[in-house]
PDB file of N, CA and C in Angstrom:
ATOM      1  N   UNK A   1       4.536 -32.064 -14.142  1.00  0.00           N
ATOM      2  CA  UNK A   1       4.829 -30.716 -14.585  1.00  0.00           C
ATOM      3  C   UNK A   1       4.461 -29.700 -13.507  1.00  0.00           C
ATOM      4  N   UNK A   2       3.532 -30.442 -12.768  1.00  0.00           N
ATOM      5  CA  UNK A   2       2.987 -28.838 -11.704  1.00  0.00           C
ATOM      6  C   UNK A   2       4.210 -28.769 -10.712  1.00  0.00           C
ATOM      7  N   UNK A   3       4.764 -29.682  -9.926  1.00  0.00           N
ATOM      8  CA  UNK A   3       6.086 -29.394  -9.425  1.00  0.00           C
ATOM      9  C   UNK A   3       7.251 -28.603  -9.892  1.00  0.00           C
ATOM     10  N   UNK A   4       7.326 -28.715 -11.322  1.00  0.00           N
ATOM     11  CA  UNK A   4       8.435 -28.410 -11.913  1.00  0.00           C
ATOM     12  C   UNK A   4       7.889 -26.658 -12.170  1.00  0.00           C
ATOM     13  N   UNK A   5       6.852 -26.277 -12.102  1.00  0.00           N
ATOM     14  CA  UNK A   5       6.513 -25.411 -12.466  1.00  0.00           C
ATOM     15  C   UNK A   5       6.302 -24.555 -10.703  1.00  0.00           C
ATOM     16  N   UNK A   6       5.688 -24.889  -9.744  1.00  0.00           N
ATOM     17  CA  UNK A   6       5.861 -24.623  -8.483  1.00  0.00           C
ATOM     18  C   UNK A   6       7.899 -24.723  -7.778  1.00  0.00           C
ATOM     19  N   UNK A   7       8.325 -25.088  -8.302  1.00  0.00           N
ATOM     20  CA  UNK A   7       9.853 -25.311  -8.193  1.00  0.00           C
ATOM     21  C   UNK A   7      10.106 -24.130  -8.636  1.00  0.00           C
ATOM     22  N   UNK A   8      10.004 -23.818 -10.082  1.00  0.00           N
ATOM     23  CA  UNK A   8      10.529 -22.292 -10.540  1.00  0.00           C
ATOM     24  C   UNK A   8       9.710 -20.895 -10.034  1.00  0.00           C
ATOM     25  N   UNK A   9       8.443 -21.244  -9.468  1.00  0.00           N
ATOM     26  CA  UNK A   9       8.164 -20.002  -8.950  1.00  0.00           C
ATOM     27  C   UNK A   9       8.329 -20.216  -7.783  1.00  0.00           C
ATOM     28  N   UNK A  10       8.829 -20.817  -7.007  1.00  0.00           N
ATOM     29  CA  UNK A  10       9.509 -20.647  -5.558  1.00  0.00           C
ATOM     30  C   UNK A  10      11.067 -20.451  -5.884  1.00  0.00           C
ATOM     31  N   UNK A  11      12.360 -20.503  -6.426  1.00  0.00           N
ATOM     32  CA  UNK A  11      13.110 -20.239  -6.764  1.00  0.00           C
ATOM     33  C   UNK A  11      13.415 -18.484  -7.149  1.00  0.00           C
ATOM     34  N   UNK A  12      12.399 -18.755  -8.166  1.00  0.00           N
ATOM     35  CA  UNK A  12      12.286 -16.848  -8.509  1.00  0.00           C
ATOM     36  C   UNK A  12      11.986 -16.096  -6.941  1.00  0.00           C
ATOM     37  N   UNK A  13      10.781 -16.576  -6.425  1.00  0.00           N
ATOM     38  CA  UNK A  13      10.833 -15.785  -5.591  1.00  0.00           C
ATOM     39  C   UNK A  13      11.823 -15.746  -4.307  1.00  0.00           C
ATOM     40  N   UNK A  14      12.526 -16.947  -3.935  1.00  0.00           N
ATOM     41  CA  UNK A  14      13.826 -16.788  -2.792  1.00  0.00           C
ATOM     42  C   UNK A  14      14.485 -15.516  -3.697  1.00  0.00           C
ATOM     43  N   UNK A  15      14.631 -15.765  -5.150  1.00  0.00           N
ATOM     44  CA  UNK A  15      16.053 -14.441  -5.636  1.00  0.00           C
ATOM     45  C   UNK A  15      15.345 -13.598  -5.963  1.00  0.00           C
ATOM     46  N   UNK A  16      14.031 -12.960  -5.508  1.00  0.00           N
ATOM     47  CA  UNK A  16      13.575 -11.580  -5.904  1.00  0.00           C
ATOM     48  C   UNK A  16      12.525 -11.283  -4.332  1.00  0.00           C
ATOM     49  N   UNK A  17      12.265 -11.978  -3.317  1.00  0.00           N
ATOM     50  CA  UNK A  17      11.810 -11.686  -2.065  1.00  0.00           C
ATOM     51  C   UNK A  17      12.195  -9.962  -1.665  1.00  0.00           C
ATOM     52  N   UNK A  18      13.097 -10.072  -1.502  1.00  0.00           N
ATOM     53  CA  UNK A  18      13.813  -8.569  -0.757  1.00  0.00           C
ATOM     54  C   UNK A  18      13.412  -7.154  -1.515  1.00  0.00           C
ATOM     55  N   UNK A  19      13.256  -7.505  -3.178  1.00  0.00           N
ATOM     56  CA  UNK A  19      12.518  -6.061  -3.955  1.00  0.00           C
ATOM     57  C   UNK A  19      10.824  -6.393  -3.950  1.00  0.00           C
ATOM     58  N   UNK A  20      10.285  -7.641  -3.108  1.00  0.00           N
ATOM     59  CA  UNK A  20       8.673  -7.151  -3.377  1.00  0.00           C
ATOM     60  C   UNK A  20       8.311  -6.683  -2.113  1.00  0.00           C
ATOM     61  N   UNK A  21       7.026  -5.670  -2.602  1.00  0.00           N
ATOM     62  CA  UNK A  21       6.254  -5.219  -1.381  1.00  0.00           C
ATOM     63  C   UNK A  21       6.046  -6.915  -0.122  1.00  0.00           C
ATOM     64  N   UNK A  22       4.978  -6.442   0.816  1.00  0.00           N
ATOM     65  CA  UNK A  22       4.613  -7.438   1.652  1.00  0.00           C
ATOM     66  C   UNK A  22       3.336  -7.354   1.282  1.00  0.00           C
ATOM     67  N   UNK A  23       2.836  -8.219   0.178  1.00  0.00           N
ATOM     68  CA  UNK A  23       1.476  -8.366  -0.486  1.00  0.00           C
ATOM     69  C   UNK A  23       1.617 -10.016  -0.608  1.00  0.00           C
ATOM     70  N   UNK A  24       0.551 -10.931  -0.348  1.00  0.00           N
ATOM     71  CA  UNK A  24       0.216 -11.946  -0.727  1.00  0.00           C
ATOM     72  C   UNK A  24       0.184 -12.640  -2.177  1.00  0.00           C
ATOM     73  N   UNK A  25       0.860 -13.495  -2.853  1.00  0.00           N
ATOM     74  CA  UNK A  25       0.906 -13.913  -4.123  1.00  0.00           C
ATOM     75  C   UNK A  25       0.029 -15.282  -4.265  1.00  0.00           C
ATOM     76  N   UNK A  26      -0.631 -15.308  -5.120  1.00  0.00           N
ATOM     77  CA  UNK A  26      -1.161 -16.197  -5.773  1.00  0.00           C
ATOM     78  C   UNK A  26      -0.313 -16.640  -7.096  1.00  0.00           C
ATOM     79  N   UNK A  27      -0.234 -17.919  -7.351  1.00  0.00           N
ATOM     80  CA  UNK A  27      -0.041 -18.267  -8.889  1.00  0.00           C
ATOM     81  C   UNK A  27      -0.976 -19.209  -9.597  1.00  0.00           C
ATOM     82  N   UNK A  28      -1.492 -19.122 -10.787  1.00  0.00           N
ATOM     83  CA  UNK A  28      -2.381 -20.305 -10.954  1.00  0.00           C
ATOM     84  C   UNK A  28      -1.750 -20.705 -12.480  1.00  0.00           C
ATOM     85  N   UNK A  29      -0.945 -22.028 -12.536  1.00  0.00           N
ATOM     86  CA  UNK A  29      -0.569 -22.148 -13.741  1.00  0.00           C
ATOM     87  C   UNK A  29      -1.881 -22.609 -14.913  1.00  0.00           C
ATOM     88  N   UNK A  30      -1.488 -21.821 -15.759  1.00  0.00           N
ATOM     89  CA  UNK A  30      -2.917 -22.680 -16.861  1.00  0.00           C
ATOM     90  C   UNK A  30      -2.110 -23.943 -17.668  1.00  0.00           C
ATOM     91  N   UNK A  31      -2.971 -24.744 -18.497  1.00  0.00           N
ATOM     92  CA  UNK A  31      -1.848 -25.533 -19.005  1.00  0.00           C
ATOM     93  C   UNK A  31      -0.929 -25.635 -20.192  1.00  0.00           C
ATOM     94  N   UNK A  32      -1.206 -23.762 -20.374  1.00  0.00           N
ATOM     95  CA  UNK A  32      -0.240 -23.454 -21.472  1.00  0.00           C
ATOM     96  C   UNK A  32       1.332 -23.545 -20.892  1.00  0.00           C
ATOM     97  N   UNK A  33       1.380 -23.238 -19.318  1.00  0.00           N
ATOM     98  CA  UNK A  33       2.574 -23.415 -18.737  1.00  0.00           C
ATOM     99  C   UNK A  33       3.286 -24.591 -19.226  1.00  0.00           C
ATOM    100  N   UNK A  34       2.405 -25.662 -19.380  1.00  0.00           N
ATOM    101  CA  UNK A  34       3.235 -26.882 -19.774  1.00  0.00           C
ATOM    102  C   UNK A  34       3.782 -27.409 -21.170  1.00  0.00           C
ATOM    103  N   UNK A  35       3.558 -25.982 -21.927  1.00  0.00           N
ATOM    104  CA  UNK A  35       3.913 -26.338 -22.913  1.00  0.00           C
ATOM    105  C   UNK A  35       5.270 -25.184 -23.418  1.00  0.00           C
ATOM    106  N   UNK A  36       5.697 -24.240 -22.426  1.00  0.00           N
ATOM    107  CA  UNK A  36       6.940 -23.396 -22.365  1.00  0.00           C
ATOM    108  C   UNK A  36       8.145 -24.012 -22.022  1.00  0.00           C
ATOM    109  N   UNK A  37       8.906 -23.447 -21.919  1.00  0.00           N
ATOM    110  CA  UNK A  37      10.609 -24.411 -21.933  1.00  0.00           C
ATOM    111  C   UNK A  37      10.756 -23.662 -19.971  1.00  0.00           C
ATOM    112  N   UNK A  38      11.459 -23.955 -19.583  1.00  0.00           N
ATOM    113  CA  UNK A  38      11.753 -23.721 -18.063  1.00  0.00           C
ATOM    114  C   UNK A  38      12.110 -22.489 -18.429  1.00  0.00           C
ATOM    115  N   UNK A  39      13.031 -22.062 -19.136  1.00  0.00           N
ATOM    116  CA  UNK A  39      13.581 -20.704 -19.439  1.00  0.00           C
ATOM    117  C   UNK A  39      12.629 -19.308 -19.614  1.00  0.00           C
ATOM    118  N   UNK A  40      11.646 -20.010 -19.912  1.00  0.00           N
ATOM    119  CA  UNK A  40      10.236 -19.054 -20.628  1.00  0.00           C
ATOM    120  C   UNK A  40       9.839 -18.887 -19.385  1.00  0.00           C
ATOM    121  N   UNK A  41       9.500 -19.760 -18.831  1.00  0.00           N
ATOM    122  CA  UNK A  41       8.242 -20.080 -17.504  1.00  0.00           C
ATOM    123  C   UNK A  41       9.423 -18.924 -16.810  1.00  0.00           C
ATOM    124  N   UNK A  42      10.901 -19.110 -16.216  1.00  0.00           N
ATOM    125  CA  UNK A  42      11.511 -18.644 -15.473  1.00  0.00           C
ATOM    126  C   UNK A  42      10.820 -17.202 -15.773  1.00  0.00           C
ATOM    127  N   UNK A  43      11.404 -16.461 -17.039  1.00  0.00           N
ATOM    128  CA  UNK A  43      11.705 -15.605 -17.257  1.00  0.00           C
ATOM    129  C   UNK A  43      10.041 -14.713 -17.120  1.00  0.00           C
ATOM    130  N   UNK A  44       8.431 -15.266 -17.452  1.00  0.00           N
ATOM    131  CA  UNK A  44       7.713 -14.654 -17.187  1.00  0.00           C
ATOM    132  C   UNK A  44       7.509 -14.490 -15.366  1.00  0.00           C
ATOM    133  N   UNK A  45       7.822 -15.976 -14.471  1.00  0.00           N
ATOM    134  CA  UNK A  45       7.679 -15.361 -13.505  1.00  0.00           C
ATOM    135  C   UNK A  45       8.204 -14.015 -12.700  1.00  0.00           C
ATOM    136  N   UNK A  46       9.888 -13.740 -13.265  1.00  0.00           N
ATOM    137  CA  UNK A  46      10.405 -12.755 -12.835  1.00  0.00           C
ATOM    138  C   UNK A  46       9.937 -11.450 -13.195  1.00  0.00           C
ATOM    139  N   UNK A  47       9.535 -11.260 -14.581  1.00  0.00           N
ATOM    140  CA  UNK A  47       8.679 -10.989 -15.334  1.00  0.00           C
ATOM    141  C   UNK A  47       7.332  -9.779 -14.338  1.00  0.00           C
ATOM    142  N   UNK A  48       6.438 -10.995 -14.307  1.00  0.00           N
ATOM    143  CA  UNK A  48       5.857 -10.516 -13.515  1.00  0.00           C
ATOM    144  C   UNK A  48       5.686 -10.070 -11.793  1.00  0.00           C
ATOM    145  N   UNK A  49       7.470 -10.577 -11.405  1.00  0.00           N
ATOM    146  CA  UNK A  49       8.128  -9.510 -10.192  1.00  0.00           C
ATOM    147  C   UNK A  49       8.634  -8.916 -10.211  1.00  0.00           C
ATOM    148  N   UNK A  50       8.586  -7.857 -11.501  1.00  0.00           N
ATOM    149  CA  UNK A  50       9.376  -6.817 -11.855  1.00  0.00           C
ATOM    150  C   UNK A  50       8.232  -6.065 -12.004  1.00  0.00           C
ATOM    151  N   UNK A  51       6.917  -6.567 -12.829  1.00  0.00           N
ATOM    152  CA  UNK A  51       5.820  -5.593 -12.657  1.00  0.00           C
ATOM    153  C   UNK A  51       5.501  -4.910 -11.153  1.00  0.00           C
ATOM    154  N   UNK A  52       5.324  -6.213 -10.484  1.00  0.00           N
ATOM    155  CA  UNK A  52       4.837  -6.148  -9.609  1.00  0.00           C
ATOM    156  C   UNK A  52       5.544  -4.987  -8.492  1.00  0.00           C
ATOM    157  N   UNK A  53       6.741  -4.918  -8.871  1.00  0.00           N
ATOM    158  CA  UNK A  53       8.001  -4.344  -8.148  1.00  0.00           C
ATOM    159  C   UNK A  53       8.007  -2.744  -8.072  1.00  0.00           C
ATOM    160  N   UNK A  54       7.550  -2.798  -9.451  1.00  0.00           N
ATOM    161  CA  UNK A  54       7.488  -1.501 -10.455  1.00  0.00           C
ATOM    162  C   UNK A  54       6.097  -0.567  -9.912  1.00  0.00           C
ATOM    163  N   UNK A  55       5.311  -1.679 -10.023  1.00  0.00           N
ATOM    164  CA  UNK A  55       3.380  -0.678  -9.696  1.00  0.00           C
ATOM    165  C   UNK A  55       3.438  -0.605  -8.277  1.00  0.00           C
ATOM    166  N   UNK A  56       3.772  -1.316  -7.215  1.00  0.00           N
ATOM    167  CA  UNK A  56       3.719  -0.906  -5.826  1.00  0.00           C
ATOM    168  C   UNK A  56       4.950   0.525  -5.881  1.00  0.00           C
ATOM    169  N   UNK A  57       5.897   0.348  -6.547  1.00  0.00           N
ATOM    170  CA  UNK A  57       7.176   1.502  -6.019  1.00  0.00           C
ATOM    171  C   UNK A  57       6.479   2.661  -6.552  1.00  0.00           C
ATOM    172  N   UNK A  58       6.059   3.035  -7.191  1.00  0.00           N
ATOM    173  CA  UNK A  58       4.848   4.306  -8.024  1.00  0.00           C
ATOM    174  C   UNK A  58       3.786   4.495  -6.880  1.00  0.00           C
ATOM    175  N   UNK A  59       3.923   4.020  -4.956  1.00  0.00           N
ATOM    176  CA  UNK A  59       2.486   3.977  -4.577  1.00  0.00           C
ATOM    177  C   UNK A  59       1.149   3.316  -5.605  1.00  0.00           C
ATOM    178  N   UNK A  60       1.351   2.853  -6.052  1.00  0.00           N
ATOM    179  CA  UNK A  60      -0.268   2.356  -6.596  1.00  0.00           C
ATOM    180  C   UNK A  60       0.303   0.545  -6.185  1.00  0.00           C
ATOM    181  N   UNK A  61      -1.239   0.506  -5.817  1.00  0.00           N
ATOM    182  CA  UNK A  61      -1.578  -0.542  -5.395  1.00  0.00           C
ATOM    183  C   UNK A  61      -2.106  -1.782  -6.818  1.00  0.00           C
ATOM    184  N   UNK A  62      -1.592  -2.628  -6.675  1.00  0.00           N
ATOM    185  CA  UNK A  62      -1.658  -3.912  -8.190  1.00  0.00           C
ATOM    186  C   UNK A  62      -3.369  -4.382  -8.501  1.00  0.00           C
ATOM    187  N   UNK A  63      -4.195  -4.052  -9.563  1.00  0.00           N
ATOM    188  CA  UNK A  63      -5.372  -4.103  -9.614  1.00  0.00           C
ATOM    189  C   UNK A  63      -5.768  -5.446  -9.460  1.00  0.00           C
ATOM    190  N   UNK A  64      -7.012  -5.624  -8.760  1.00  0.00           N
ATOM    191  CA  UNK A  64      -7.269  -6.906  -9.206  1.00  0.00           C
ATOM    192  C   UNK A  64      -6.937  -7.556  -9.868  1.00  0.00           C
ATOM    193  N   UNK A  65      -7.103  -9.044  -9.761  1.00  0.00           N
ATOM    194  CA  UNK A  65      -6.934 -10.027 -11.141  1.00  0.00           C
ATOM    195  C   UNK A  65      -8.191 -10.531 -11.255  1.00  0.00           C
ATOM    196  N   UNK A  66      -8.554 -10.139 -12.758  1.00  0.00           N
ATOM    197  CA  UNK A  66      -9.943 -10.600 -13.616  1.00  0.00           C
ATOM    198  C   UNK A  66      -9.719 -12.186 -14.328  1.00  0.00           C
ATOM    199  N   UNK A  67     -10.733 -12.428 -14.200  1.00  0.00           N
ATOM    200  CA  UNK A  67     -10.466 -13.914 -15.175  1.00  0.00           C
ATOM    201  C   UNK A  67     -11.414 -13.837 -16.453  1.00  0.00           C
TER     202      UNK A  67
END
């Protein structure tokens, strides 16, 4: 599953590269990932490159990530 799940967030990002800032990404799947359909998983990674897309274009910089 971790391939299949590293597969779709390298995919998303070849078709959304060109609208993100030049900031470093991390992903850390938990293992709720493995229990979403590909469609789900797709759709939060883009998801969260649309946030991401969104809070840098406003100038503000993306807050930490807390665990």
């Amino acid at each position: 599953m971790r391939n299949t799940i590293k597969r779709i967030v390298r995919e998303c990002f070849r078709q959304r590269s060109a609208d993100l800032p030049p900031v470093d990404l991390v992903f850390v799947a938990r293992q709720t990932a493995a229990q979403v359909t590909r469609a789900e998983l797709r759709a939060a990674v883009l998801a969260a490159f649309e946030q991401l897309s969104a809070r840098t274009a406003c100038g503000r910089a993306p807050p930490p990530e807390t665990s």
